[in-house]
Protein backbone atom coordinates (compact mmCIF):
# COMPACT_ATOMS: atom_id res chain seq x y z
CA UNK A 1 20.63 29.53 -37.29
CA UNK A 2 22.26 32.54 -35.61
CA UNK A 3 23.04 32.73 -31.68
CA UNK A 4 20.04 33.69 -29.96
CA UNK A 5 17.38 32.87 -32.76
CA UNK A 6 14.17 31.33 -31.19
CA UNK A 7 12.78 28.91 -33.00
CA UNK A 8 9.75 26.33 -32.11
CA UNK A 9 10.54 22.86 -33.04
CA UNK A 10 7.29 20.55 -32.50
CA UNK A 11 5.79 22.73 -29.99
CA UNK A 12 8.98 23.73 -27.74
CA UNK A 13 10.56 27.31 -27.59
CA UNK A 14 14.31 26.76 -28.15
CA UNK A 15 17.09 29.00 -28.62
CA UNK A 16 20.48 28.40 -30.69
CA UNK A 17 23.36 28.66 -28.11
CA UNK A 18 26.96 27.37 -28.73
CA UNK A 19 25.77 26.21 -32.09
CA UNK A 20 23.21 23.60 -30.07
CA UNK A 21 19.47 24.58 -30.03
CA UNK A 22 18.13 24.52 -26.51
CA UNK A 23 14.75 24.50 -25.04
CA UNK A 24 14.09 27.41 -23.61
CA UNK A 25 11.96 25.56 -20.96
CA UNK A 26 15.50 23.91 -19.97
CA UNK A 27 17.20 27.34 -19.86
CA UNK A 28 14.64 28.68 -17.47
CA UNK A 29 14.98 25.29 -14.93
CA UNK A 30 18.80 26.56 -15.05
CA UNK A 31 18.04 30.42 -13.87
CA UNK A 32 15.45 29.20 -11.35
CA UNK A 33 17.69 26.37 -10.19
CA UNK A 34 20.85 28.91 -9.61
CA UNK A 35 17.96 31.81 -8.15
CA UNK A 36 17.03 29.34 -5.49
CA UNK A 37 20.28 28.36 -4.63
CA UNK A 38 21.75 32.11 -4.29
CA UNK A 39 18.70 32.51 -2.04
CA UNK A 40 19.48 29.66 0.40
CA UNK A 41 22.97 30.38 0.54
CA UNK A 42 22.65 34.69 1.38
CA UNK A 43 19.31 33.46 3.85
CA UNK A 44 21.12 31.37 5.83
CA UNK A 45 23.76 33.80 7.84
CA UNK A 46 22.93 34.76 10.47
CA UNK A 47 21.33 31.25 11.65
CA UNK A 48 17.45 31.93 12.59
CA UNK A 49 16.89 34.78 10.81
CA UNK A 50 13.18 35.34 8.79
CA UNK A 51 12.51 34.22 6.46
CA UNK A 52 15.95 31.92 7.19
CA UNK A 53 16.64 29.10 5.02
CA UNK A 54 18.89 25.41 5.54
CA UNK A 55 17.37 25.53 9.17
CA UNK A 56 16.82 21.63 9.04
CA UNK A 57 19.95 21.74 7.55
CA UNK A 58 21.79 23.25 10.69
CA UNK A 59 21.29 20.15 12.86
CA UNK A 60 23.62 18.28 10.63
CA UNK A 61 25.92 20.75 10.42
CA UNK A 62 26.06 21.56 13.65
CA UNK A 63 25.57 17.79 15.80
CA UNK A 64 29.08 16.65 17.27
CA UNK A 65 31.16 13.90 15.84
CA UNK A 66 32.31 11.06 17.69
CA UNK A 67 30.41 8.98 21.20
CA UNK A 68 27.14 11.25 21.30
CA UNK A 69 26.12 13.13 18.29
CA UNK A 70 22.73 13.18 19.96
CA UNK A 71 22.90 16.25 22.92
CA UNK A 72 19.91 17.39 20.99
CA UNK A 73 17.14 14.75 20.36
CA UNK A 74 13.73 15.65 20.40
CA UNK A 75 11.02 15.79 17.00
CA UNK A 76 10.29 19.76 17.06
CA UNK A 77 13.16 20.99 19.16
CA UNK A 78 15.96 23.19 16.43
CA UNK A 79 18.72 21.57 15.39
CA UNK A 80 17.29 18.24 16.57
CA UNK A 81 19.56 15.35 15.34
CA UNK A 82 17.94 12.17 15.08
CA UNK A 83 19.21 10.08 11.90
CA UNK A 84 22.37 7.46 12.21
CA UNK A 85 25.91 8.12 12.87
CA UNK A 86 26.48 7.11 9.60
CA UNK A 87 24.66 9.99 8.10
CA UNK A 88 27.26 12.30 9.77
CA UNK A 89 29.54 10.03 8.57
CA UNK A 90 29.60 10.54 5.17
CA UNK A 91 28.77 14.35 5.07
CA UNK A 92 32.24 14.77 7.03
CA UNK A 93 33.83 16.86 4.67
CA UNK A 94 30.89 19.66 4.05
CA UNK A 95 30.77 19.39 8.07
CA UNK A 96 34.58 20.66 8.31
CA UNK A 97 33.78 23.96 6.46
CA UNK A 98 31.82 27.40 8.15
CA UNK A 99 28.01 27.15 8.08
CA UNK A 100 27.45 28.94 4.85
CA UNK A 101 30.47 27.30 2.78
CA UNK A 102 28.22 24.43 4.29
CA UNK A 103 25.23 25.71 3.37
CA UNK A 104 26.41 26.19 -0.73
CA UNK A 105 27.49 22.50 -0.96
CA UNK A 106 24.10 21.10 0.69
CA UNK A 107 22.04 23.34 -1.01
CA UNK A 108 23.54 21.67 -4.57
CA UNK A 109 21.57 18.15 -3.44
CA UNK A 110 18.22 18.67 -3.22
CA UNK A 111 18.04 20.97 -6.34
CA UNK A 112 19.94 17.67 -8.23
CA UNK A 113 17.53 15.37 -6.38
CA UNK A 114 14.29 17.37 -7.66
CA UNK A 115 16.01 17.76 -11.29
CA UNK A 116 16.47 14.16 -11.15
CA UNK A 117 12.78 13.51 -10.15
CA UNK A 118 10.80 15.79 -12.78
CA UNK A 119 13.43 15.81 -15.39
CA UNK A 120 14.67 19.56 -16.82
CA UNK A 121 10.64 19.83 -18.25
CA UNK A 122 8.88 19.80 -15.12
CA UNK A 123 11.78 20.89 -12.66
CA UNK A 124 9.95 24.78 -12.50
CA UNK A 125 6.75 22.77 -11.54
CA UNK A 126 8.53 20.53 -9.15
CA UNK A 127 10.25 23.44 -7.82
CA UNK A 128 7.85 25.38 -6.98
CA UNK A 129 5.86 22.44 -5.08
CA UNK A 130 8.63 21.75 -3.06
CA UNK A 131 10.58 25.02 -2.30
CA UNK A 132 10.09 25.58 1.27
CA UNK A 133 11.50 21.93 1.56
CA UNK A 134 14.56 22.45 -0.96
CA UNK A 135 15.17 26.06 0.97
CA UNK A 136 14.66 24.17 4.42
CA UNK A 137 17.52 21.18 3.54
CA UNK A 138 15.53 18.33 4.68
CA UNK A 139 16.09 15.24 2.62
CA UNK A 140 12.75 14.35 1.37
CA UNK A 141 14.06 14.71 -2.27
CA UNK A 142 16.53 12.77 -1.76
CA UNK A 143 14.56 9.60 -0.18
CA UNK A 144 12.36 10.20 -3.07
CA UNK A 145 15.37 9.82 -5.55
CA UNK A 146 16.86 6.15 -3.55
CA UNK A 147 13.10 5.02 -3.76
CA UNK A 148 13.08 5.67 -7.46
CA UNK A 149 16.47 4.04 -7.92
CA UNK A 150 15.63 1.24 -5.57
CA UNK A 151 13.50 -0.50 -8.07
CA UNK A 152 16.71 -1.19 -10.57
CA UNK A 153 19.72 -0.71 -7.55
CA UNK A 154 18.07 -1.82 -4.21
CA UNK A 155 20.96 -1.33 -2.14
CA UNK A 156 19.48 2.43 -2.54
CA UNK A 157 17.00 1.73 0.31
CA UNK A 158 20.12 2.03 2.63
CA UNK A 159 20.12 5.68 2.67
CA UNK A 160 16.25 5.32 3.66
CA UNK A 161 16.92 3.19 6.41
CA UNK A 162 19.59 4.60 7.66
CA UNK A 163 18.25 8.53 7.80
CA UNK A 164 14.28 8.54 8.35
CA UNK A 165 13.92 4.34 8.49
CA UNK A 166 9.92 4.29 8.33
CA UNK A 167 9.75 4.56 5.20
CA UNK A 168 11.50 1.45 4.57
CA UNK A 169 7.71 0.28 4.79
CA UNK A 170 8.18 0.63 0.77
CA UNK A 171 10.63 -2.48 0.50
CA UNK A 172 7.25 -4.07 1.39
CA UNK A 173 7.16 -4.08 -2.31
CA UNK A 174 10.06 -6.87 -3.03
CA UNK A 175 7.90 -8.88 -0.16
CA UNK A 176 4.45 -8.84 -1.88
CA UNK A 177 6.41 -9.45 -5.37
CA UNK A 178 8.84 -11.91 -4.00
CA UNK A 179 11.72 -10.29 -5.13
CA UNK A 180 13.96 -11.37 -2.48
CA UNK A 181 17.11 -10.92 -4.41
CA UNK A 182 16.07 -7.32 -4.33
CA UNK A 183 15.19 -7.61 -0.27
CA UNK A 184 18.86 -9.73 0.09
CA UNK A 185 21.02 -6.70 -1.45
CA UNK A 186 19.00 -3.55 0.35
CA UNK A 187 19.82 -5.79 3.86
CA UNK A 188 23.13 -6.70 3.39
CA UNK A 189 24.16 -3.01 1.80
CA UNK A 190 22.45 -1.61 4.55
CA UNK A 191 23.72 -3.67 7.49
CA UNK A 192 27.32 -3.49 5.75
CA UNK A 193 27.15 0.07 5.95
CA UNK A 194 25.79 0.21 9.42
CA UNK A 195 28.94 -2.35 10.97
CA UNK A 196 31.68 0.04 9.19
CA UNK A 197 29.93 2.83 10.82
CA UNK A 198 29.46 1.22 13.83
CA UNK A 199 33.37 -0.01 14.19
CA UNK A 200 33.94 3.78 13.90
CA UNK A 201 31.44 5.29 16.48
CA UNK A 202 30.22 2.02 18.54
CA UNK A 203 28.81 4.16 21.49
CA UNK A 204 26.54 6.93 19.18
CA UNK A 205 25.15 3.74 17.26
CA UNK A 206 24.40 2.26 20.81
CA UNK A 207 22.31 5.60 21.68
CA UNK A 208 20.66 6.24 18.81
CA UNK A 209 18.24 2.85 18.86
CA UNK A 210 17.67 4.89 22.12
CA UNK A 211 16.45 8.28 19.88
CA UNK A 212 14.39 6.83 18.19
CA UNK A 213 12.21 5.18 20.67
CA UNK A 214 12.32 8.63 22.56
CA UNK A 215 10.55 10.14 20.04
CA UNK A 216 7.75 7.57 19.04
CA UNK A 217 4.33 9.79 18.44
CA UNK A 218 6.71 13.16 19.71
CA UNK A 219 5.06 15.14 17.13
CA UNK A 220 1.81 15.51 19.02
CA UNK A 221 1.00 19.16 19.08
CA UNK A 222 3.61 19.79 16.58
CA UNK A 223 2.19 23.06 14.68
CA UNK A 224 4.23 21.90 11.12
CA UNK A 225 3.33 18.52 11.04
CA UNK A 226 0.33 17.13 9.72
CA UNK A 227 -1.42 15.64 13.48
CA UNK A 228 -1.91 11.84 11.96
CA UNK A 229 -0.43 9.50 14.33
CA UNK A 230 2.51 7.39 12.90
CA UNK A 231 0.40 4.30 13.88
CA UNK A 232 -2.87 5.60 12.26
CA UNK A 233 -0.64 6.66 9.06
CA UNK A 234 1.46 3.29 8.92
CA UNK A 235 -1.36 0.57 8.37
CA UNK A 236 -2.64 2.96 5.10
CA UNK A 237 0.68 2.40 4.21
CA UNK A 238 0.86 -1.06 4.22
CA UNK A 239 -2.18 -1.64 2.55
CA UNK A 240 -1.07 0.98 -0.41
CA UNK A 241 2.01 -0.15 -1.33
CA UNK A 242 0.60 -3.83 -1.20
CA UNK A 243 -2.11 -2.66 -3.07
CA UNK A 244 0.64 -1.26 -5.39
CA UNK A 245 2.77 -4.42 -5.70
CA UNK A 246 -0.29 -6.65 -6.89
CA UNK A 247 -1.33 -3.96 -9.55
CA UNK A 248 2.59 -3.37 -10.46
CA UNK A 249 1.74 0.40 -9.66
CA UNK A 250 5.36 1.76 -8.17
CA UNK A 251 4.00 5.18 -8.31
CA UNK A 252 2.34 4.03 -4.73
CA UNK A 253 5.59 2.98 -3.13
CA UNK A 254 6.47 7.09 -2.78
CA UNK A 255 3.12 7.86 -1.58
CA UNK A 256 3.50 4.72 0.73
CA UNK A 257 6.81 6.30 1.90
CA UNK A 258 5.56 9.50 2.69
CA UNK A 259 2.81 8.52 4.83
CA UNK A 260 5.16 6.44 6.82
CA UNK A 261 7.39 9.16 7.45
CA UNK A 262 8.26 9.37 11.57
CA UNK A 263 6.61 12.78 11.64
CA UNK A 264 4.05 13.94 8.82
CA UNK A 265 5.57 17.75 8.50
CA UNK A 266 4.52 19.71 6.00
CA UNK A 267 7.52 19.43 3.83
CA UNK A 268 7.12 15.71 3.60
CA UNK A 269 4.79 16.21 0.90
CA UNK A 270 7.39 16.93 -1.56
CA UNK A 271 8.38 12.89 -1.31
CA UNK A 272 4.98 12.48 -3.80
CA UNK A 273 7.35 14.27 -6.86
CA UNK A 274 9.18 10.52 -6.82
CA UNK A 275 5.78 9.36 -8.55
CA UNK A 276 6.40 11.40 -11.55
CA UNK A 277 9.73 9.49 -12.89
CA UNK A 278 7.65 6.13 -12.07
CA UNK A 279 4.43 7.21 -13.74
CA UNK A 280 6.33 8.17 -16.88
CA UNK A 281 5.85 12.00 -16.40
CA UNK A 282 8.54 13.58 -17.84
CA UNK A 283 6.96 16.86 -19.77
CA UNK A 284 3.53 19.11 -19.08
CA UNK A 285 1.72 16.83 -22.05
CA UNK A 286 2.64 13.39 -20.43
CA UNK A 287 2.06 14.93 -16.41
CA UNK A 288 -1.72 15.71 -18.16
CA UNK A 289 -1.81 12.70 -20.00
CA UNK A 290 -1.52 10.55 -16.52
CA UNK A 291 -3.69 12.74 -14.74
CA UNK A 292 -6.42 12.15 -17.44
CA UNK A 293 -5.88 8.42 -17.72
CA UNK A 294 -6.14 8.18 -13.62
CA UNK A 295 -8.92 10.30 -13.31
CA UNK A 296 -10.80 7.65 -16.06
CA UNK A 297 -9.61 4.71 -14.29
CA UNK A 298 -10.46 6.27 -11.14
CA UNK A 299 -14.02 7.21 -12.76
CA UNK A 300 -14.49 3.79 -14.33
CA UNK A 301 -13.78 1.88 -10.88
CA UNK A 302 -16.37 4.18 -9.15
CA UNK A 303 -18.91 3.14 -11.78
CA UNK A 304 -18.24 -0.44 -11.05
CA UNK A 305 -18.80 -0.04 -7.29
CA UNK A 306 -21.95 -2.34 -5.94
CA UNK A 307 -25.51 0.00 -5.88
CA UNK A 308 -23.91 2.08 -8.96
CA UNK A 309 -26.54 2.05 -12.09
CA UNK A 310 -24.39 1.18 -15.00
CA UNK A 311 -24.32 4.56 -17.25
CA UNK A 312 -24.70 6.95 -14.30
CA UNK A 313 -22.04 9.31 -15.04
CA UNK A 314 -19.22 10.51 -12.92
CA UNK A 315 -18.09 14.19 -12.19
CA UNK A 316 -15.90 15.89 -9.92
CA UNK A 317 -18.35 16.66 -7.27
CA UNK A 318 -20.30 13.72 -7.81
């Protein structure tokens, strides 16, 4: 087949290229992939510019090192910095370099965290879902991606717990299931991490404890968050991913997650892409494939409901 010749091999568009035939589909994920990334890398210099991109980002960038990396710690105020020392911690070297040399090398994870989520079929999708939280460099995406891996490497739940640490309502999952091995490793990698980081900065692990119970229910008023109250949104989460762990559904354990999240914002939303990899989603025929199959379950529960004739059918407005 010569360079360039598009062929369709059992209903995918592919294209001969270094003498490998390539979907086309995968090809695109690449250009829209690199488009988004030159656009958050030119938007974010000058800092606070419209349309402006990385401006979650900035706070990690920009929090000191050392005692108090906290000077600025309130939900809603820019470059508010509210996860652990440790977080700073490991981004050290991307925090040495200028903002936008920053800016390029952050931008690279939450593309690879939403390619790792919807696979190269599904990444345009998944992209355009999540952009303004990919452009923003918040690190839904990448919670979504330890929750996903947390089910086969638990000790992934560290990065959870040690960034937004709500949503560590998920490991409710190895409780219902009595995994405890599973519980065992995400504690002790998680509190191992936390006393190397703490030997290092004693007094900013000493205030942060402090943060966070500064800004319990702080995103009152908030115009970009949802206006749920963490302690409305946390019992639904319980009973979800319990829910979940009886019926061996892990596809609730993101949702779970999300609506556990310290503040609701907008761009939290993207965290539900994590139940594609667990639902077996991988391509636009299995995505409608699962949406079919829940919508019958869904349909066929409803019929079984107490007062429901038998036979009375179900629709979408019903």
């Amino acid at each position: 087949m010569a360079k360039g010749e598009v062929l369709i091999i059992q209903g995918e568009r592919s294209v001969a290229l270094f003498g490998r035939r390539i979907p086309i589909i995968y090809l695109l994920g690449l250009l829209a992939a690199f488009a988004a990334w030159l656009f958050i890398v030119l938007w974010c210099e000058p800092y606070g510019r419209w349309p402006g991109t990385a401006m979650d980002a900035h706070a990690y960038w920009l929090a000191p090192s050392g005692s108090d990396p906290y000077p600025i710690a309130a939900v809603g105020t820019p470059n508010a910095y509210l996860y652990s020392p440790t977080f700073l911690q490991v981004l050290w070297p991307l925090r040495m370099m200028s903002w936008q040399a920053f800016v390029a090398g952050w931008a690279v994870l939450p593309l690879l965290a939403l390619a790792y989520l919807t696979g190269p079929r599904l990444f345009i999708l998944g992209l355009a879902l999540t952009f303004l939280e990919v452009a923003g460099g918040n690190i839904e995406l990448m919670i979504g991606v330890a929750i996903v891996l947390g089910f086969r490497w638990p000790a992934a739940w560290s990065f959870v717990l040690l960034t937004k640490v709500t949503p560590g309502i998920g490991m409710l999952w190895f409780v219902v299931r009595r995994e405890w091995r599973a519980l065992f490793i995400a504690g002790i990698a998680t509190a191992a991490i936390a006393a190397v980081s703490f030997v290092l900065w004693p007094d900013a692990w000493i205030r942060w404890p402090q943060v966070l119970t500064s800004n319990t229910g702080a995103t009152k008023g908030t115009w970009a968050a949802i206006p749920i109250p963490f302690l409305v949104r946390a019992p639904i989460a319980v009973l979800i991913v319990v829910w979940g762990a009886l019926k061996d559904h892990r596809w609730t354990v993101p949702i779970a997650a999300m609506l556990a999240l310290p503040a609701l914002w907008y761009g939290g939303l993207a965290i539900i892409v994590a139940t594609w990899p667990l639902i077996g989603a991988r391509s636009w025929g299995e995505l409608g494939r699962v949406l079919i199959d829940g919508w019958h379950e869904m349909t066929a529960w409803i019929g079984s409901l107490p007062g429901r004739r038998p036979g009375t059918p179900v629709s979408p407005a019903a």
